[in-house]
PDB file of N, CA and C in Angstrom:
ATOM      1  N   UNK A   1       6.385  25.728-121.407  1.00  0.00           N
ATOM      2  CA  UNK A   1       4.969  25.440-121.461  1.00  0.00           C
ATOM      3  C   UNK A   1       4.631  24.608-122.706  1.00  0.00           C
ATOM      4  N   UNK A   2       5.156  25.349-123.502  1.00  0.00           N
ATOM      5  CA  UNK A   2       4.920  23.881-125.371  1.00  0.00           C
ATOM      6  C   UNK A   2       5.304  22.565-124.803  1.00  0.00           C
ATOM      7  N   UNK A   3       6.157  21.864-124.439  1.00  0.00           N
ATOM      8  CA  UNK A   3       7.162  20.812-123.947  1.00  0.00           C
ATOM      9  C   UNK A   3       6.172  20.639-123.082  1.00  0.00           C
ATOM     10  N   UNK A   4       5.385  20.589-122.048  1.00  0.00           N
ATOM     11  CA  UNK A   4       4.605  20.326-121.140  1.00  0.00           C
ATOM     12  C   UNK A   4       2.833  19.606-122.464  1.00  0.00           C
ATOM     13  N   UNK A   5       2.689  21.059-122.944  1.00  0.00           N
ATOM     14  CA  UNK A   5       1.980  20.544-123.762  1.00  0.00           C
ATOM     15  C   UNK A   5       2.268  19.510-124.774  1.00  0.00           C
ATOM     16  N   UNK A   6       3.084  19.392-125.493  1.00  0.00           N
ATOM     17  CA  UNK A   6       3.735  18.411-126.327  1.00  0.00           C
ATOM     18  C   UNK A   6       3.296  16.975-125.981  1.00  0.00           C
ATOM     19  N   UNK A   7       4.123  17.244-124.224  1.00  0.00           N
ATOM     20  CA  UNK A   7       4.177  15.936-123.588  1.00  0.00           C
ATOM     21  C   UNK A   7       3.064  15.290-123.638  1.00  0.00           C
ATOM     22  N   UNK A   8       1.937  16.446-123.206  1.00  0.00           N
ATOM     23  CA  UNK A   8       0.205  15.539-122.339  1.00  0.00           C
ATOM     24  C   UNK A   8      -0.074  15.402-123.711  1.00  0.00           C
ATOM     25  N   UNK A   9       0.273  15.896-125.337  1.00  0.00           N
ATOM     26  CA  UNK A   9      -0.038  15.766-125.907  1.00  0.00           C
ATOM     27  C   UNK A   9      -0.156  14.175-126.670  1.00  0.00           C
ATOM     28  N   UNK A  10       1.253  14.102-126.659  1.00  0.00           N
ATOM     29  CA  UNK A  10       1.733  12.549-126.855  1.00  0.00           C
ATOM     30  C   UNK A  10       1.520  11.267-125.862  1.00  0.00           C
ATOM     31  N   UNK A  11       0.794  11.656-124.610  1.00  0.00           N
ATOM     32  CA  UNK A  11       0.570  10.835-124.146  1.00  0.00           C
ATOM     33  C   UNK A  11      -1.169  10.247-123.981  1.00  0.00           C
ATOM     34  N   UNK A  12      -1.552  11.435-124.694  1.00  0.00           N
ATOM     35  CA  UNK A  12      -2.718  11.314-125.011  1.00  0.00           C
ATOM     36  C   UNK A  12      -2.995  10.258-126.071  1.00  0.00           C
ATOM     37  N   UNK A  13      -2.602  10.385-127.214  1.00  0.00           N
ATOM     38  CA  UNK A  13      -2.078   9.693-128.309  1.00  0.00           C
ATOM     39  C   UNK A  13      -1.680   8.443-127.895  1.00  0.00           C
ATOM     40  N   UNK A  14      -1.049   8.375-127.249  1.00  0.00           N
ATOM     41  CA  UNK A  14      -0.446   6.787-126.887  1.00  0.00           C
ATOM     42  C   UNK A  14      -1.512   6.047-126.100  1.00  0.00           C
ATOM     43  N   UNK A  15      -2.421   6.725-125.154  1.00  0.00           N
ATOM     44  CA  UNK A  15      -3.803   6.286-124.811  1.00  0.00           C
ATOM     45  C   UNK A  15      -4.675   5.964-125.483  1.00  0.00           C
ATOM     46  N   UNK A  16      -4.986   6.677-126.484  1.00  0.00           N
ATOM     47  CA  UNK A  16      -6.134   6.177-127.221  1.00  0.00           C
ATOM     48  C   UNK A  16      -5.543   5.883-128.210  1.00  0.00           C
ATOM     49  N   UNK A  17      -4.678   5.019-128.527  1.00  0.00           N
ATOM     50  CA  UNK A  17      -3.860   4.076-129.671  1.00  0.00           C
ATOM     51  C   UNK A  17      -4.381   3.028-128.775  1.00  0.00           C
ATOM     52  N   UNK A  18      -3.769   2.821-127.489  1.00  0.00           N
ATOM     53  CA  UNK A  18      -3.703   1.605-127.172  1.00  0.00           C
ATOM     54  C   UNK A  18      -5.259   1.093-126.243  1.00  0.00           C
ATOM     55  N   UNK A  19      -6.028   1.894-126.362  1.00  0.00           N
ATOM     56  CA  UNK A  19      -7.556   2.040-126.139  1.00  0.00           C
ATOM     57  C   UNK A  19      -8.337   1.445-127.419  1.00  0.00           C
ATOM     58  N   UNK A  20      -7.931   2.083-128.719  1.00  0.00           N
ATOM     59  CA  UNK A  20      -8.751   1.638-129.760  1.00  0.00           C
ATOM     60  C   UNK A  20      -7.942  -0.024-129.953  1.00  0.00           C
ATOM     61  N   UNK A  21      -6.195  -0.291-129.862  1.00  0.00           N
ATOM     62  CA  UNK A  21      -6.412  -1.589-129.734  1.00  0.00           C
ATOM     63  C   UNK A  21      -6.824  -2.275-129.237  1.00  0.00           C
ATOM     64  N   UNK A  22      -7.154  -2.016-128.250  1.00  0.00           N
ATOM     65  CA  UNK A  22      -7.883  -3.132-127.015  1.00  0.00           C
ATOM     66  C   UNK A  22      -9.424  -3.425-127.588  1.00  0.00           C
ATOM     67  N   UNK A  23      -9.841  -2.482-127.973  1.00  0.00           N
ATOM     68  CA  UNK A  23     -11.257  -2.724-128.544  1.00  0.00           C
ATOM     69  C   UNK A  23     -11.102  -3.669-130.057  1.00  0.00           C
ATOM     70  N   UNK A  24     -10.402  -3.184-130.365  1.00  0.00           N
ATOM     71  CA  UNK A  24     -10.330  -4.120-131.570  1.00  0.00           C
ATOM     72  C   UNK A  24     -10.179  -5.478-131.983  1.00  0.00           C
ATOM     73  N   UNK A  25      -8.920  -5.774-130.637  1.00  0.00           N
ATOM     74  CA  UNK A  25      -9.060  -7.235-129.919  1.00  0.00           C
ATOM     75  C   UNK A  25     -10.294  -8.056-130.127  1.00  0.00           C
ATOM     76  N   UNK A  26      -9.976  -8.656-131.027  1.00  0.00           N
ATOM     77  CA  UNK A  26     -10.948  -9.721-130.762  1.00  0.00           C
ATOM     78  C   UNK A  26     -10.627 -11.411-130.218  1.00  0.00           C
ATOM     79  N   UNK A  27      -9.760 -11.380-129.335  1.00  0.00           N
ATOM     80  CA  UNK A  27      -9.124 -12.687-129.211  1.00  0.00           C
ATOM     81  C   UNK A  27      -9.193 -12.296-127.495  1.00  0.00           C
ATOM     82  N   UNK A  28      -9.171 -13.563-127.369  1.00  0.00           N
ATOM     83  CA  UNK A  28      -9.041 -13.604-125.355  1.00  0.00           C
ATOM     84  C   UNK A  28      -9.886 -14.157-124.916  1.00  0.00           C
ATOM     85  N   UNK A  29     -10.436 -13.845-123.680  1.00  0.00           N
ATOM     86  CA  UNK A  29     -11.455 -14.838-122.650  1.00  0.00           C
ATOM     87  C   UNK A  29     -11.998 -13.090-121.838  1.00  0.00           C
ATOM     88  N   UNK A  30     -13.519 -13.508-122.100  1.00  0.00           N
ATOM     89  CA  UNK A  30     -14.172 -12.589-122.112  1.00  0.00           C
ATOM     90  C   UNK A  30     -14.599 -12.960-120.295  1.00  0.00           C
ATOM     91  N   UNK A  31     -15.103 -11.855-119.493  1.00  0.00           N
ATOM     92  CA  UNK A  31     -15.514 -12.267-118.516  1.00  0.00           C
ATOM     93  C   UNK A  31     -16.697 -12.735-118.574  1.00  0.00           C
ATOM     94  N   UNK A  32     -17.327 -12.910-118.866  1.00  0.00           N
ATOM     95  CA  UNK A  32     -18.928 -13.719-119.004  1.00  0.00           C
ATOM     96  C   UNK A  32     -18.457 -15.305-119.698  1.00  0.00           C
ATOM     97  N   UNK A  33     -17.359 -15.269-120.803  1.00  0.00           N
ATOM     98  CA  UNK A  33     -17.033 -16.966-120.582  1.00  0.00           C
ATOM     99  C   UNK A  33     -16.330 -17.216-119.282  1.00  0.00           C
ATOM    100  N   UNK A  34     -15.964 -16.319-118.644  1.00  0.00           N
ATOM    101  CA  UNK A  34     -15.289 -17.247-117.616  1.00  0.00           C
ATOM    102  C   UNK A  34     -16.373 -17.328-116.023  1.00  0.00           C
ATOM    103  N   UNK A  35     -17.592 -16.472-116.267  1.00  0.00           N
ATOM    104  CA  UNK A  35     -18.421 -17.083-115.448  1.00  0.00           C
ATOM    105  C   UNK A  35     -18.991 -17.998-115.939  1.00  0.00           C
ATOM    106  N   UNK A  36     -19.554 -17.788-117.088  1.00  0.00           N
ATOM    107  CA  UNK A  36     -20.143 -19.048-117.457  1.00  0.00           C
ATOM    108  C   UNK A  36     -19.770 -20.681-117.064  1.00  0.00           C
ATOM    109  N   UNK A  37     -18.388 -20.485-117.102  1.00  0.00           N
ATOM    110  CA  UNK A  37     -17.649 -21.264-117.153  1.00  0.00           C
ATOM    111  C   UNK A  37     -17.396 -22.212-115.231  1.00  0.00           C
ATOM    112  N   UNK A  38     -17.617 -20.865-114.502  1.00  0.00           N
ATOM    113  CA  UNK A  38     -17.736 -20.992-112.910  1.00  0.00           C
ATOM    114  C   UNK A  38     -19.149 -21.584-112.961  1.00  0.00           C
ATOM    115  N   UNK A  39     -20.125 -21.210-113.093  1.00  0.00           N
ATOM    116  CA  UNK A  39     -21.456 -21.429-113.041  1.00  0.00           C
ATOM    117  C   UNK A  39     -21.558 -22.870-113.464  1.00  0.00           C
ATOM    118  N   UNK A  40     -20.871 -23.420-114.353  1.00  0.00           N
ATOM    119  CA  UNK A  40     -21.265 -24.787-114.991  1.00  0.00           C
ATOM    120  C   UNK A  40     -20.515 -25.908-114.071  1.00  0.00           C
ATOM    121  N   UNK A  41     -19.191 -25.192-113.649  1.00  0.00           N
ATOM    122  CA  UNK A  41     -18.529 -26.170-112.596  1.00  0.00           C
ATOM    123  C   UNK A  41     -19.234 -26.320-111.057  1.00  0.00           C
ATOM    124  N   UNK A  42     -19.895 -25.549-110.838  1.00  0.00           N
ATOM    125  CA  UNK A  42     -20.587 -25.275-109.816  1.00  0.00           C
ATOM    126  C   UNK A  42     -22.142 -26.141-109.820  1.00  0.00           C
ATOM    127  N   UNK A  43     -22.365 -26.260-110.676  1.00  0.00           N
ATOM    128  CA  UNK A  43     -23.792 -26.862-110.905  1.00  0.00           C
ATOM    129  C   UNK A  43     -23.525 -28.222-111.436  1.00  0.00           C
ATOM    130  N   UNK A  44     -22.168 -28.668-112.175  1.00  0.00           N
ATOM    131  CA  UNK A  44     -21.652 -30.070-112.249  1.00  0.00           C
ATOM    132  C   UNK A  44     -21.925 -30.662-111.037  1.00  0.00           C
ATOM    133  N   UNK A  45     -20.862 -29.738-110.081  1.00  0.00           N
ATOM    134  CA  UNK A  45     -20.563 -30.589-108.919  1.00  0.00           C
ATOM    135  C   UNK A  45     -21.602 -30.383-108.292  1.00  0.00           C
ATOM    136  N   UNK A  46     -22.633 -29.865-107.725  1.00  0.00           N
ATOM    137  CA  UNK A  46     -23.682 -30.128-107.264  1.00  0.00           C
ATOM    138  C   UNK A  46     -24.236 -31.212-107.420  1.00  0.00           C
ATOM    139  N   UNK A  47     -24.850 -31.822-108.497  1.00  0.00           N
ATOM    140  CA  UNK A  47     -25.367 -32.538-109.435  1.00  0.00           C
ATOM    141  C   UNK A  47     -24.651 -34.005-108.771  1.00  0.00           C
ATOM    142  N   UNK A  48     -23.228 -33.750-108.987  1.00  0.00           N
ATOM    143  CA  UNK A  48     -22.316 -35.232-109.078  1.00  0.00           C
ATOM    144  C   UNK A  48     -22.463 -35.078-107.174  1.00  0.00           C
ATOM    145  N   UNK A  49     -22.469 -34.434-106.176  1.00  0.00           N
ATOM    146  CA  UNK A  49     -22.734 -34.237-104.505  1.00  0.00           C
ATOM    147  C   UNK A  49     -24.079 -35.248-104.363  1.00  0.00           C
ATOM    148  N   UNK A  50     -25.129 -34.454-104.959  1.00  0.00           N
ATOM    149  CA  UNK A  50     -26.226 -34.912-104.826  1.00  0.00           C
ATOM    150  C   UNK A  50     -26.408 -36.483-105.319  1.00  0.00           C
ATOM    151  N   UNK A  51     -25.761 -36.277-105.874  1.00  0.00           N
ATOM    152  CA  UNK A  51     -26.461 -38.656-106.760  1.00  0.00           C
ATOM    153  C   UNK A  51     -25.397 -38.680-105.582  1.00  0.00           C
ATOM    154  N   UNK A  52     -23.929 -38.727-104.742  1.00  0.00           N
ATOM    155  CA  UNK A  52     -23.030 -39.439-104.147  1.00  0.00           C
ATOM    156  C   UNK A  52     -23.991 -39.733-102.762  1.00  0.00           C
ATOM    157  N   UNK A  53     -24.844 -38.459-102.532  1.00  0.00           N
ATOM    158  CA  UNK A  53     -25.490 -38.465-101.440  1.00  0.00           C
ATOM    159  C   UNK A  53     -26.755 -39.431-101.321  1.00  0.00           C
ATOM    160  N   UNK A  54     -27.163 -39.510-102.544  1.00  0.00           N
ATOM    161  CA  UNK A  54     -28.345 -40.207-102.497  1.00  0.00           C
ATOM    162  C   UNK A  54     -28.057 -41.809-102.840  1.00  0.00           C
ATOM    163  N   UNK A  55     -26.738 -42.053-103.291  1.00  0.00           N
ATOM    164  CA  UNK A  55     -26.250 -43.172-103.665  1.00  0.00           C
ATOM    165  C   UNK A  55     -25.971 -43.963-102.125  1.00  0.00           C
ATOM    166  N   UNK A  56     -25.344 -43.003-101.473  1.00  0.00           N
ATOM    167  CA  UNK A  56     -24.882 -43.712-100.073  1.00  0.00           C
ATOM    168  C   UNK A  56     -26.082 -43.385 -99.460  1.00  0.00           C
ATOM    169  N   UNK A  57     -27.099 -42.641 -99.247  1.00  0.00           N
ATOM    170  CA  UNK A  57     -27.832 -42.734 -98.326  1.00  0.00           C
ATOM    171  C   UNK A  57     -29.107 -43.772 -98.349  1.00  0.00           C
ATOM    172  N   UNK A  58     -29.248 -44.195 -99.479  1.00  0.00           N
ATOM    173  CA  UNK A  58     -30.351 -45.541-100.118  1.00  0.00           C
ATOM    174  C   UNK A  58     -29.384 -47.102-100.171  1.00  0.00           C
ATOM    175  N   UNK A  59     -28.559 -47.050-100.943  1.00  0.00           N
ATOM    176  CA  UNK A  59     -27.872 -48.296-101.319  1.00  0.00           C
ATOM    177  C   UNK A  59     -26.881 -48.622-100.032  1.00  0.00           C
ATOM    178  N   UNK A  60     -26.027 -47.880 -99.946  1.00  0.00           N
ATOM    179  CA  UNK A  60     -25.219 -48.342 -99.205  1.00  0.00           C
ATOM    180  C   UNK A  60     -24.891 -48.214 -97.911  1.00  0.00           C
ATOM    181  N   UNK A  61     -25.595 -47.349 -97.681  1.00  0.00           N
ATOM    182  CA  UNK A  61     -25.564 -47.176 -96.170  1.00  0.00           C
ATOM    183  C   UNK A  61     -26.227 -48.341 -95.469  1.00  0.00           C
ATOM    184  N   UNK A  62     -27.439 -48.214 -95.534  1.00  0.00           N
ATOM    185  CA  UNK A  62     -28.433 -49.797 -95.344  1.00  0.00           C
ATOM    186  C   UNK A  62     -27.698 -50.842 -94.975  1.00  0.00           C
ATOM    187  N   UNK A  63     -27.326 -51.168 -96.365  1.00  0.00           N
ATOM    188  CA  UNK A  63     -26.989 -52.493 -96.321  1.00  0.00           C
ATOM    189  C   UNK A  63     -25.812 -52.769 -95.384  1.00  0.00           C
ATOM    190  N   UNK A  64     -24.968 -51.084 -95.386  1.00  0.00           N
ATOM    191  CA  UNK A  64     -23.756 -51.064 -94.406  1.00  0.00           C
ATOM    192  C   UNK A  64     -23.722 -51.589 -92.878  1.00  0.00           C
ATOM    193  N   UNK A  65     -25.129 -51.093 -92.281  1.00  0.00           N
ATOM    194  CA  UNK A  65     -25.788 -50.959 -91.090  1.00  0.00           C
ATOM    195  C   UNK A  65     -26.114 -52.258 -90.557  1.00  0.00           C
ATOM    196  N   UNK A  66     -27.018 -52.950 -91.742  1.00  0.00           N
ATOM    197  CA  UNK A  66     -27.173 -54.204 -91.434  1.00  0.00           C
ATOM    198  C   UNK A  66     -26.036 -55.363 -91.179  1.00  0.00           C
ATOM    199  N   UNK A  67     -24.922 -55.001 -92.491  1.00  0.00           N
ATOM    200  CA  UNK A  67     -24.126 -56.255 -92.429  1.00  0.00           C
ATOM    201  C   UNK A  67     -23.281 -55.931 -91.153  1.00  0.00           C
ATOM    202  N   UNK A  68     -23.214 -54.646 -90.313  1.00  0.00           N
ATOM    203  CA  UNK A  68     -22.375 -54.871 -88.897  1.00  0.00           C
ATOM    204  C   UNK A  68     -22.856 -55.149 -88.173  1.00  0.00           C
ATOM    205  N   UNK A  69     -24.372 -55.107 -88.444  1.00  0.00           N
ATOM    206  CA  UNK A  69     -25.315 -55.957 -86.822  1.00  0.00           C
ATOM    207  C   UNK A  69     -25.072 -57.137 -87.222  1.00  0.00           C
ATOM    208  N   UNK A  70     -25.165 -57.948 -88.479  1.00  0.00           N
ATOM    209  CA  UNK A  70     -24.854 -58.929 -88.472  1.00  0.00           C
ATOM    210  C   UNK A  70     -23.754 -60.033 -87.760  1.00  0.00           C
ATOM    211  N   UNK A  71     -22.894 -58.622 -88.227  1.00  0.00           N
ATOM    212  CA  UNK A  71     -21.541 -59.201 -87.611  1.00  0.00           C
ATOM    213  C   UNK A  71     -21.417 -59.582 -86.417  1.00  0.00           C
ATOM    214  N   UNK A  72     -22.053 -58.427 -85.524  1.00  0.00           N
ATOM    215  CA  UNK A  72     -21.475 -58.346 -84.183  1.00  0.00           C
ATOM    216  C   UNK A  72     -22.562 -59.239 -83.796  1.00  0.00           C
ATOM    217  N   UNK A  73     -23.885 -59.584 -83.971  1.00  0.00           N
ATOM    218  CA  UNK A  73     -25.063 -60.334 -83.648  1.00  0.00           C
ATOM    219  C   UNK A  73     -24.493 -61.967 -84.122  1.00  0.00           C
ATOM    220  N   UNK A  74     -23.551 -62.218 -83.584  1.00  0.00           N
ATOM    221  CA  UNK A  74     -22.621 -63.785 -84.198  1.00  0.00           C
ATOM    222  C   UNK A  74     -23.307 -64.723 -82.922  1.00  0.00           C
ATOM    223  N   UNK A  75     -23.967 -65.587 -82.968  1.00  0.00           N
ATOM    224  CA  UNK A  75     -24.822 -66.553 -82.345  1.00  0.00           C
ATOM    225  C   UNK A  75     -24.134 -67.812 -81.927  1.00  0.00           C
ATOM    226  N   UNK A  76     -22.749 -68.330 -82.935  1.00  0.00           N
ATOM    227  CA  UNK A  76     -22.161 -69.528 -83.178  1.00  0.00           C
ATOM    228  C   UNK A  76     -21.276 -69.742 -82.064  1.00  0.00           C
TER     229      UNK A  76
END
């Protein structure tokens, strides 16, 4: 029964050793930088979707539309 106790004893010990290191840690990547970090890539690319969309749907599409009627509208 001591030897049983001993054991849970020392393993107790080895838990909260390696409990208070972890807290003490101050080095790593916290989960809130690494949403942060999702959140900003996410709202980049939105951002960079939206101008591609509005880029082709004003400028270039148009002019796309027209220059194949052109084409095919060949008179000569």
């Amino acid at each position: 029964m001591k030897k049983r106790f001993q054991k849970a004893q020392k393993a107790l010990v080895v838990k909260i050793m390696t409990a208070k290191a972890a807290l003490a840690d101050r080095c790593g990547e916290g989960f809130i930088d690494t949403a942060i970090k999702i959140l900003m890539a996410v709202v980049i690319g939105a951002l960079i979707l939206a101008g591609l969309y509005a880029l082709f749907g004003d400028t270039i599409l148009p002019t796309l539309t027209q220059r194949i009627k052109e084409m095919f509208n060949y008179a000569g």
